[in-house]
PDB file of N, CA and C in Angstrom:
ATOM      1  N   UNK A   1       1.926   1.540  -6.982  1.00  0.00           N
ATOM      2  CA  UNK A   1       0.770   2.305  -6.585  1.00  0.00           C
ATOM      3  C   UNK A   1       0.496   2.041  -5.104  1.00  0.00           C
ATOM      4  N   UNK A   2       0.016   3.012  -4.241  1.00  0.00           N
ATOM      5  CA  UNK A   2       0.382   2.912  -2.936  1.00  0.00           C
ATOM      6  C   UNK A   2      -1.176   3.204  -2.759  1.00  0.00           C
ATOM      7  N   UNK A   3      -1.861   1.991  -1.777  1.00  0.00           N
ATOM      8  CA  UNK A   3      -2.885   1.802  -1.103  1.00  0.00           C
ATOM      9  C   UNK A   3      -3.106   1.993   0.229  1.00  0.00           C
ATOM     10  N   UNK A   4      -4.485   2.470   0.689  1.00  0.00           N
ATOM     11  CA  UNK A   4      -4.343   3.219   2.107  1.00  0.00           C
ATOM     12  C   UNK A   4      -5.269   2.408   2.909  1.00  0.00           C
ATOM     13  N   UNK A   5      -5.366   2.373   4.396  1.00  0.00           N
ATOM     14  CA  UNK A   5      -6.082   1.493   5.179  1.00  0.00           C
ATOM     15  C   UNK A   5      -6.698   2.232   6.200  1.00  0.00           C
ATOM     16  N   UNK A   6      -7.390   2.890   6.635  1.00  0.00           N
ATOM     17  CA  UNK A   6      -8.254   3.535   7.629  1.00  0.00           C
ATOM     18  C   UNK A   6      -8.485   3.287   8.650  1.00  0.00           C
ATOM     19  N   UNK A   7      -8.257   2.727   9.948  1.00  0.00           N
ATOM     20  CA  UNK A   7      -8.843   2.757  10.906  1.00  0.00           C
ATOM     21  C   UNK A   7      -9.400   3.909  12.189  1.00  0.00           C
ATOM     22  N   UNK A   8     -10.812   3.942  12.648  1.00  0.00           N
ATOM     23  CA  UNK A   8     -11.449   4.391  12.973  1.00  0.00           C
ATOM     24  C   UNK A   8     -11.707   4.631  14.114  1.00  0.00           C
ATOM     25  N   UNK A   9     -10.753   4.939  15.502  1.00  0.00           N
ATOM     26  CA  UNK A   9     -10.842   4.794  17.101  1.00  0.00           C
ATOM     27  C   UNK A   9     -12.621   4.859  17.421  1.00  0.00           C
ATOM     28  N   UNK A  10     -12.808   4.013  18.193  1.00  0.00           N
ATOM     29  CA  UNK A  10     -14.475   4.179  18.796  1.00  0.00           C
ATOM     30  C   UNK A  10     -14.289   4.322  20.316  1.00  0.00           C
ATOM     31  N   UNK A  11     -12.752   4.175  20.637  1.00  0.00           N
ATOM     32  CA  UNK A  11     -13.049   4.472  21.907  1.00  0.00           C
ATOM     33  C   UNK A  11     -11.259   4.656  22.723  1.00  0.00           C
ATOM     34  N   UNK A  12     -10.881   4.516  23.969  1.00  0.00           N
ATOM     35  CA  UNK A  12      -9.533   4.639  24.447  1.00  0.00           C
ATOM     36  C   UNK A  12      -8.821   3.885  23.687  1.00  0.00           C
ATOM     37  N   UNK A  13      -9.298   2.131  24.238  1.00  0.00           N
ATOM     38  CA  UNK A  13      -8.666   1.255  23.924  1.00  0.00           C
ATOM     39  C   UNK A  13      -8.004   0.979  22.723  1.00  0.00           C
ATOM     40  N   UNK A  14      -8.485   1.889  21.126  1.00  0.00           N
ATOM     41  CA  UNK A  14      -8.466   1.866  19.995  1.00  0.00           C
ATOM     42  C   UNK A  14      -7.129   2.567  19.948  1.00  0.00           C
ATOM     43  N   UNK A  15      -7.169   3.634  21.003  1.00  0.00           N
ATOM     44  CA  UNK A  15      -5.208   4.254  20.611  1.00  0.00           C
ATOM     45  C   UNK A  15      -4.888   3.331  20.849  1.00  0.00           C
ATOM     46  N   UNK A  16      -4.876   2.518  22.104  1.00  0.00           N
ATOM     47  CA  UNK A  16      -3.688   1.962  22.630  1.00  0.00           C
ATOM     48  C   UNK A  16      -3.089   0.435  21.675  1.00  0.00           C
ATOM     49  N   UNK A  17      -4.655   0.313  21.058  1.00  0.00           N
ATOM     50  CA  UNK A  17      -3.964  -0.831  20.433  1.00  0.00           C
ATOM     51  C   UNK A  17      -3.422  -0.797  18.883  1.00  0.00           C
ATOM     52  N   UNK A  18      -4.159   0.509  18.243  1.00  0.00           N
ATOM     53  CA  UNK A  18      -3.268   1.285  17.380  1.00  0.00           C
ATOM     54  C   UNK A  18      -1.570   1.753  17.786  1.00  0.00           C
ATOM     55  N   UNK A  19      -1.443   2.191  18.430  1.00  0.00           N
ATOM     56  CA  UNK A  19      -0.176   2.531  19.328  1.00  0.00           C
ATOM     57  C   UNK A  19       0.698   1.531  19.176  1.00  0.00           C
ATOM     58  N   UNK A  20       0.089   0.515  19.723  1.00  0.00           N
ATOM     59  CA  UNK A  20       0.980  -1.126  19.892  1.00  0.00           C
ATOM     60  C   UNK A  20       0.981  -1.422  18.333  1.00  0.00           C
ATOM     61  N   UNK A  21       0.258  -0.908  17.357  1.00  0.00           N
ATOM     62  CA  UNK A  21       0.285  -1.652  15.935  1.00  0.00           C
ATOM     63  C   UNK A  21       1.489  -1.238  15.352  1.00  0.00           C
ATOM     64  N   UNK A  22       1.706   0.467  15.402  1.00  0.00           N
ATOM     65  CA  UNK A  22       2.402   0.803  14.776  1.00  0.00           C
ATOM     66  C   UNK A  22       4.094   0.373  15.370  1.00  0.00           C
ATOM     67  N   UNK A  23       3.671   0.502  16.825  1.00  0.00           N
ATOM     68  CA  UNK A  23       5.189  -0.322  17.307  1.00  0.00           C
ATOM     69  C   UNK A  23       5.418  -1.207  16.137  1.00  0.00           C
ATOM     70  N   UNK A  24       5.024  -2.498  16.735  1.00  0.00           N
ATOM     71  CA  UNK A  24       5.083  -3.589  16.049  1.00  0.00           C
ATOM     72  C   UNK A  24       6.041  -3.606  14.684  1.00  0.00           C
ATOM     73  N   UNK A  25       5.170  -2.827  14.054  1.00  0.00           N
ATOM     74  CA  UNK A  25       5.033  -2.429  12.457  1.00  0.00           C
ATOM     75  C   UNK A  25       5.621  -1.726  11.670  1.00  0.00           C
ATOM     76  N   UNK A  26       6.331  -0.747  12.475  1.00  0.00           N
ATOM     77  CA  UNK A  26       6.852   0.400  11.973  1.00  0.00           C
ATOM     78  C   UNK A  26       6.518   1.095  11.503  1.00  0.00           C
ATOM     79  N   UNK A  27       4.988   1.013  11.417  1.00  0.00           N
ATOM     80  CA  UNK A  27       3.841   1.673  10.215  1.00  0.00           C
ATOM     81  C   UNK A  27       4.058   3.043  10.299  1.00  0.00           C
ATOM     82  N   UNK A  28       3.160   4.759   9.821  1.00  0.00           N
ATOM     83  CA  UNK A  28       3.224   5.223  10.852  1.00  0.00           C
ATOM     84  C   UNK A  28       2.072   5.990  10.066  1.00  0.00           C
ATOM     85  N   UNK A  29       0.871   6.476  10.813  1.00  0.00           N
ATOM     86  CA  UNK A  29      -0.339   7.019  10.092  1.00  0.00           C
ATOM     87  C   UNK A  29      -0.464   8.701  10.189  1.00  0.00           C
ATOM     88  N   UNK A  30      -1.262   8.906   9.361  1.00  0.00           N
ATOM     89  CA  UNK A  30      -1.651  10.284   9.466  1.00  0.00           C
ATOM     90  C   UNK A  30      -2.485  10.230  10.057  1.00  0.00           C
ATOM     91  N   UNK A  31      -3.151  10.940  10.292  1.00  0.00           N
ATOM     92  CA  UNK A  31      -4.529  11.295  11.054  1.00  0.00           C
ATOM     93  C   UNK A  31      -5.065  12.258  11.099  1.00  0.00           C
ATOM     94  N   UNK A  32      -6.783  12.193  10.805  1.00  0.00           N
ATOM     95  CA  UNK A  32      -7.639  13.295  10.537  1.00  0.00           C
ATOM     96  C   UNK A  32      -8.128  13.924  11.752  1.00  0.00           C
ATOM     97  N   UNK A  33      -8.709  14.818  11.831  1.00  0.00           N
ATOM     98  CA  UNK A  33      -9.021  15.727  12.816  1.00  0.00           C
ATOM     99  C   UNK A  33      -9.949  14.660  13.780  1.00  0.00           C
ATOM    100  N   UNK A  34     -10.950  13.588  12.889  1.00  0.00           N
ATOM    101  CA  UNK A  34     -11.364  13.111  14.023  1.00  0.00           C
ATOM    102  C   UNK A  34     -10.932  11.733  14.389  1.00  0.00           C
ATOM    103  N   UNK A  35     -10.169  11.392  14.556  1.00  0.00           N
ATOM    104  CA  UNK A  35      -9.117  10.415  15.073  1.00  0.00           C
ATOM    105  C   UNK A  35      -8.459   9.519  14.191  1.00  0.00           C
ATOM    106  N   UNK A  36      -8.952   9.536  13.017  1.00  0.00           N
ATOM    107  CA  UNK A  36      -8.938   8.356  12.901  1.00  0.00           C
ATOM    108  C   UNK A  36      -7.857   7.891  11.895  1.00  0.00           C
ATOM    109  N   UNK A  37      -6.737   7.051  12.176  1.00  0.00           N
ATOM    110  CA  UNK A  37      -5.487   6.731  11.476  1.00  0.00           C
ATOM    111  C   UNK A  37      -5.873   6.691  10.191  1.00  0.00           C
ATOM    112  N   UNK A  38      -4.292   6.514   9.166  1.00  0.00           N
ATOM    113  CA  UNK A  38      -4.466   6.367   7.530  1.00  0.00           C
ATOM    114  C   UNK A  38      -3.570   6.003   7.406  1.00  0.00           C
ATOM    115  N   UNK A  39      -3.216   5.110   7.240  1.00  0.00           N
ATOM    116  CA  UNK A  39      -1.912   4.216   6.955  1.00  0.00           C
ATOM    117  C   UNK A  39      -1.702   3.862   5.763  1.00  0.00           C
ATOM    118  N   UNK A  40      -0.561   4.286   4.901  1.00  0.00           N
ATOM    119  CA  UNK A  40       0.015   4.065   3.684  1.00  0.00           C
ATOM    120  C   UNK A  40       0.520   2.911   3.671  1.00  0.00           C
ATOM    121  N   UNK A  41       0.060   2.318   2.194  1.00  0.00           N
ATOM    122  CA  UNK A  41       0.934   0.730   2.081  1.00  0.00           C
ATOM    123  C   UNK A  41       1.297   0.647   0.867  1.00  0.00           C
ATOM    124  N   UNK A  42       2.943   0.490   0.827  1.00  0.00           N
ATOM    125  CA  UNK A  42       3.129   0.136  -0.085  1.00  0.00           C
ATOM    126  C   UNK A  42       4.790  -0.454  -0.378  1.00  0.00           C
ATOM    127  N   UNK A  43       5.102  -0.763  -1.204  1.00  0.00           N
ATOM    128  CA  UNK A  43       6.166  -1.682  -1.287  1.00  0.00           C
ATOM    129  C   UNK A  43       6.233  -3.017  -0.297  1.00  0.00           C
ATOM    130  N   UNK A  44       7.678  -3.484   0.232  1.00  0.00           N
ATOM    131  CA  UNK A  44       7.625  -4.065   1.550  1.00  0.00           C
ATOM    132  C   UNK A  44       6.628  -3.956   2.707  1.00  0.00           C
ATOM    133  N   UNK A  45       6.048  -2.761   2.614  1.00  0.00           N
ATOM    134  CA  UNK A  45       4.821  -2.638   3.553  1.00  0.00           C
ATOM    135  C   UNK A  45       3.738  -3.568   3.484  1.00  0.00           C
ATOM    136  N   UNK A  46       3.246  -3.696   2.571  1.00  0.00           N
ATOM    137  CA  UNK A  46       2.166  -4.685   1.481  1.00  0.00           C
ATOM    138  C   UNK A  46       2.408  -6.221   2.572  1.00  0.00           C
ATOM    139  N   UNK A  47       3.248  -6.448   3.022  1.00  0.00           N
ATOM    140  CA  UNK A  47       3.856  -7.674   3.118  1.00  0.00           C
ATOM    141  C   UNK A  47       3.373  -7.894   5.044  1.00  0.00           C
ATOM    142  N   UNK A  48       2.810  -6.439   5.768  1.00  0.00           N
ATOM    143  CA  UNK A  48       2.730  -6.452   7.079  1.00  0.00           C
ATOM    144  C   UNK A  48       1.259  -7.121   6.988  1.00  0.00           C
ATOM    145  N   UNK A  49       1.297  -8.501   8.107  1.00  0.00           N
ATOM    146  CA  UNK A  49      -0.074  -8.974   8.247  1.00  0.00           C
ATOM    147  C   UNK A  49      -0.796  -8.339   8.908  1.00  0.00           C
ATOM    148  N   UNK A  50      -1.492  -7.301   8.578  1.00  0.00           N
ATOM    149  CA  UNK A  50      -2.576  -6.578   9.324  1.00  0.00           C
ATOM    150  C   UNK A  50      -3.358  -7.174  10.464  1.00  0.00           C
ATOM    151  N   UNK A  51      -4.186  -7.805   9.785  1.00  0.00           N
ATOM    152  CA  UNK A  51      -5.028  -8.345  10.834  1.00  0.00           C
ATOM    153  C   UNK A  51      -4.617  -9.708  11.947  1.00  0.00           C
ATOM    154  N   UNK A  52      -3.468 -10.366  11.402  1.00  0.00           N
ATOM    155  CA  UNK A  52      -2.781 -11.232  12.141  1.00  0.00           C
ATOM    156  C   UNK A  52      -2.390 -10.309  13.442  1.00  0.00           C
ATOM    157  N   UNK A  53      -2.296  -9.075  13.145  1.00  0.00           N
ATOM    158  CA  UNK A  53      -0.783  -7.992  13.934  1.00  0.00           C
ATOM    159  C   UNK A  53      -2.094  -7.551  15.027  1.00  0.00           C
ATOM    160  N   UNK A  54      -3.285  -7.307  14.599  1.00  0.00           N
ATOM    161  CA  UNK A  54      -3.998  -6.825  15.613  1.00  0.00           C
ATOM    162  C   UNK A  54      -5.067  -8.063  16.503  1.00  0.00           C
ATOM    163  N   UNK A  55      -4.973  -8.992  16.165  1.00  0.00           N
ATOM    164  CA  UNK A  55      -5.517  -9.966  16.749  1.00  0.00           C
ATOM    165  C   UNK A  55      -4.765 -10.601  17.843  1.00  0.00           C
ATOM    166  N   UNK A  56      -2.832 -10.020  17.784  1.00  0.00           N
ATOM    167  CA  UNK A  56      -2.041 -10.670  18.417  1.00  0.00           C
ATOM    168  C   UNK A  56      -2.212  -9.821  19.476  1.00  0.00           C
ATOM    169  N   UNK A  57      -2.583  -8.561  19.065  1.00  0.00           N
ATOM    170  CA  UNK A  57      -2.452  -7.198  19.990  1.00  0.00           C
ATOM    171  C   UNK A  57      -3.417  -7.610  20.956  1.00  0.00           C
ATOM    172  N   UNK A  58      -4.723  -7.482  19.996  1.00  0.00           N
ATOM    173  CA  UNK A  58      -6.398  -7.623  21.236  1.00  0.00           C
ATOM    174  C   UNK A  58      -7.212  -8.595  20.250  1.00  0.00           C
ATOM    175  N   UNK A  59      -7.123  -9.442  20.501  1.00  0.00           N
ATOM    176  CA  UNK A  59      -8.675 -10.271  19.796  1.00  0.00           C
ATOM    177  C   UNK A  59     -10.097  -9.897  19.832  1.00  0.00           C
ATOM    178  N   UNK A  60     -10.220  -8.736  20.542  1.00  0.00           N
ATOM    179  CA  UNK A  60     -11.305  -7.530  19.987  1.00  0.00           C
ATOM    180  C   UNK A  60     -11.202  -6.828  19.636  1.00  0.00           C
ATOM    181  N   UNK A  61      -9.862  -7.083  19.251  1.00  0.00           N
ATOM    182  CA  UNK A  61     -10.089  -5.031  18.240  1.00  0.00           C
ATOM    183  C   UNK A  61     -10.939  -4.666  17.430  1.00  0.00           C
ATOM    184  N   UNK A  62     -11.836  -5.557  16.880  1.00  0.00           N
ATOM    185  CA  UNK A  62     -12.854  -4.668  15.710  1.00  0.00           C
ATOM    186  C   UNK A  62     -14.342  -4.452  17.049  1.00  0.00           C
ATOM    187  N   UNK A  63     -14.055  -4.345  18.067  1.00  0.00           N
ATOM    188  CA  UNK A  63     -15.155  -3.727  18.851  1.00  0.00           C
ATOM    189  C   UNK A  63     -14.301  -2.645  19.646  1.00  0.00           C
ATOM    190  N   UNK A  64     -13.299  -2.146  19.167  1.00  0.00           N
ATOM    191  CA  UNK A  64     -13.099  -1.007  19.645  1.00  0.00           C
ATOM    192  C   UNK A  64     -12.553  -0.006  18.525  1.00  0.00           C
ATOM    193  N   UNK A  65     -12.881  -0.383  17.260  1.00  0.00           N
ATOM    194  CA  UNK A  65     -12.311   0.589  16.301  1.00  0.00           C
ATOM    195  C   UNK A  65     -13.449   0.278  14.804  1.00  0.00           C
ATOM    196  N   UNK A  66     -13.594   1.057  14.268  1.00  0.00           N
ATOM    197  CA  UNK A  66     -14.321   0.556  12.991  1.00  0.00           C
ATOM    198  C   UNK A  66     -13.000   0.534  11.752  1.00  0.00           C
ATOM    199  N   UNK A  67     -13.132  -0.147  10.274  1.00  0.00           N
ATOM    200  CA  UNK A  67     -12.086  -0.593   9.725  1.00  0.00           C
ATOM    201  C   UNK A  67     -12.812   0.233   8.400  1.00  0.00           C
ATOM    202  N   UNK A  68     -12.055   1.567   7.715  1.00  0.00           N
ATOM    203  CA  UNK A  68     -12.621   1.727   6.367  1.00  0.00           C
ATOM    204  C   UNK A  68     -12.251   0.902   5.399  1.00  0.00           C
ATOM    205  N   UNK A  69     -12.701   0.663   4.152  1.00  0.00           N
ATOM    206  CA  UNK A  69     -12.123  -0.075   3.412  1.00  0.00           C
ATOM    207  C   UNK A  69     -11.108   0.590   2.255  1.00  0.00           C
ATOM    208  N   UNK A  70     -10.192  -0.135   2.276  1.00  0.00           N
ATOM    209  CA  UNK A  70      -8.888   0.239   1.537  1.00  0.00           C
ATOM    210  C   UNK A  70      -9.260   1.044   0.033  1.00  0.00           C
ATOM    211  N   UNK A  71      -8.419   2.063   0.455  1.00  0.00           N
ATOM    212  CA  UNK A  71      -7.992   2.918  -1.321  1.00  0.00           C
ATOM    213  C   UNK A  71      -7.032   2.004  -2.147  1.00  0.00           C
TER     214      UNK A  71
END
């Protein structure tokens, strides 16, 4: 069963460090009309440290993006 993760751009900096996530990650999101990524997880995916991956990126990223909570 494949679970989804939301993040929410609030501002530039939020692509860029989305941008750098999915590098990283190989992730790769959809996105709704108003910005904001949807990232599918599942299998081997399950296994990417999210928040390790964006703290390495910017240790503020949750002041430049809001985080929905997972499907």
């Amino acid at each position: 069963m494949a679970s989804t993760i939301t993040f929410i751009p609030q501002d530039d900096d939020a692509q860029r460090i989305l941008d750098e996530f999915e590098q990283r990650t190989g992730l790769s999101a959809d996105r709704d009309g108003d910005g904001a990524r949807i990232y599918e997880l599942q299998g081997d995916e399950h296994r990417v440290e999210i928040v390790q991956t964006l703290d390495e990126i910017d240790p503020q990223w949750t002041g430049h993006m809001a985080l929905e909570a997972p499907a």
